[in-house]
Protein backbone atom coordinates (compact mmCIF):
# COMPACT_ATOMS: atom_id res chain seq x y z
CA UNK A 1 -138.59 -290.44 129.51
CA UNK A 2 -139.27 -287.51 127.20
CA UNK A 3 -138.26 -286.05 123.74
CA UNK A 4 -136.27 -284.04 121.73
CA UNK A 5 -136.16 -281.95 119.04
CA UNK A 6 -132.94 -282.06 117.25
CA UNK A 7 -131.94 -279.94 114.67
CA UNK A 8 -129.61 -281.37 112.13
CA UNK A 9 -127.96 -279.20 109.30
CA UNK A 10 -127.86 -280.94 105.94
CA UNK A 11 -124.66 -279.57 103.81
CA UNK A 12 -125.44 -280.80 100.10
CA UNK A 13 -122.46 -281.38 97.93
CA UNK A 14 -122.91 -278.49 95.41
CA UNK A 15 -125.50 -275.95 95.19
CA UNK A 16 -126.63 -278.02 91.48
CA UNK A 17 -127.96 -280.66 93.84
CA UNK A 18 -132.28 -280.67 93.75
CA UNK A 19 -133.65 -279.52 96.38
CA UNK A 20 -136.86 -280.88 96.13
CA UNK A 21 -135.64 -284.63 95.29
CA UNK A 22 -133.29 -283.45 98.23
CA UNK A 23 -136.31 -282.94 100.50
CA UNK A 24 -137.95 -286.05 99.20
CA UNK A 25 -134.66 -288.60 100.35
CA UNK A 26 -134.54 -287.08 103.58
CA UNK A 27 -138.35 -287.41 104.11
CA UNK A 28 -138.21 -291.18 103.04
CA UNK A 29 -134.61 -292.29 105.22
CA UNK A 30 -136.89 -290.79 109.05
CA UNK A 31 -136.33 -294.38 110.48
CA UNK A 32 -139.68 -295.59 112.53
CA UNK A 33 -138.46 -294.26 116.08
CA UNK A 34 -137.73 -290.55 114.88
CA UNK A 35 -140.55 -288.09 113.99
CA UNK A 36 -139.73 -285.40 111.60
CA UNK A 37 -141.05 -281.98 112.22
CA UNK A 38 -139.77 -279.76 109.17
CA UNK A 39 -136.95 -278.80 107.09
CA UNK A 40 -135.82 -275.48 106.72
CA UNK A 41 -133.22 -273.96 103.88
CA UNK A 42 -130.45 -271.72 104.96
CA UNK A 43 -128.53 -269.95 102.42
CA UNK A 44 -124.93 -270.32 103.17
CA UNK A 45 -122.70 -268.98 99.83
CA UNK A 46 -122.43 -268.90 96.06
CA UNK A 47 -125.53 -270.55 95.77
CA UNK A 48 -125.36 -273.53 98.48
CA UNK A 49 -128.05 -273.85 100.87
CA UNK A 50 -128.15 -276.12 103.57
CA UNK A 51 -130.60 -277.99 104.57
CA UNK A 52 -131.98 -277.96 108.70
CA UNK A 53 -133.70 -280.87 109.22
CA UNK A 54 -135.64 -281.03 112.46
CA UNK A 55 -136.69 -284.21 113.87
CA UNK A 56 -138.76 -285.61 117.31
CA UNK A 57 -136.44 -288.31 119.10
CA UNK A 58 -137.13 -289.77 122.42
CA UNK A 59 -134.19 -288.41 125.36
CA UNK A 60 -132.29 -291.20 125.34
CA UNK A 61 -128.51 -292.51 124.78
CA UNK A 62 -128.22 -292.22 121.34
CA UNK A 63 -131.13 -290.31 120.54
CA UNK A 64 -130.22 -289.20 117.03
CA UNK A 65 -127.83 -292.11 115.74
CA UNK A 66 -129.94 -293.46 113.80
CA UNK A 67 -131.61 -290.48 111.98
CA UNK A 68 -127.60 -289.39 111.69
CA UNK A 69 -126.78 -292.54 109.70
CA UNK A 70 -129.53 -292.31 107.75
CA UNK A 71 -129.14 -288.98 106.69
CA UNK A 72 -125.86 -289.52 105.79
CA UNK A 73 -126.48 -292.16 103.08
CA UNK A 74 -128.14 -289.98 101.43
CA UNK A 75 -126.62 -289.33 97.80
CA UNK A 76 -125.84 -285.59 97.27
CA UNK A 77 -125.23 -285.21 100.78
CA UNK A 78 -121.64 -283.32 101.95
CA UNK A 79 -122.01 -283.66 105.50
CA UNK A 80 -124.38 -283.49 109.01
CA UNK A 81 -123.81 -281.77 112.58
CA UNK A 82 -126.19 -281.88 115.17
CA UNK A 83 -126.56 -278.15 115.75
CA UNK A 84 -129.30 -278.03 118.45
CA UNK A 85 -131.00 -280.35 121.27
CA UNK A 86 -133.91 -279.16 122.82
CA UNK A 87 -136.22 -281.26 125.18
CA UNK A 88 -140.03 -281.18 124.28
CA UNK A 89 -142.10 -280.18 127.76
């Protein structure tokens, strides 16, 4: 079985939220069978930028569920979608 990269976009609740404590919750909540790769900021309007975190999961059933529930604890955090799958060769 291989891996994935999957890209997940982070929407914060309000562009007043840090970014770098931001950064530092999402870095900390990468459960043990996810690898993350990097986080990118993507304006979006009036000041809010989300957040595209990128992570390494094996390419199995379920792949991201864990990194998704994680990240969605998070305080300060609006919402996640899984934007993008791509398999690792």
């Amino acid at each position: 079985m291989g891996e994935v990269v999957a890209t997940i976009k982070l929407m914060p609740e309000s562009p007043d939220v840090d970014m770098s404590k931001l950064k530092a919750k999402i870095q900390s909540s990468i459960p043990k069978d996810a690898e993350l790769y990097k986080i990118e900021e993507e304006p979006v309007a009036f000041g809010l930028i989300a957040l595209n975190v990128m992570v390494v999961v094996d390419d199995a059933a379920g792949g991201t569920e864990n990194v998704e529930k994680n990240l969605s604890k998070i305080e300060g955090v609006s919402n996640i979608e899984v934007t993008d799958l791509r398999r690792l060769i």
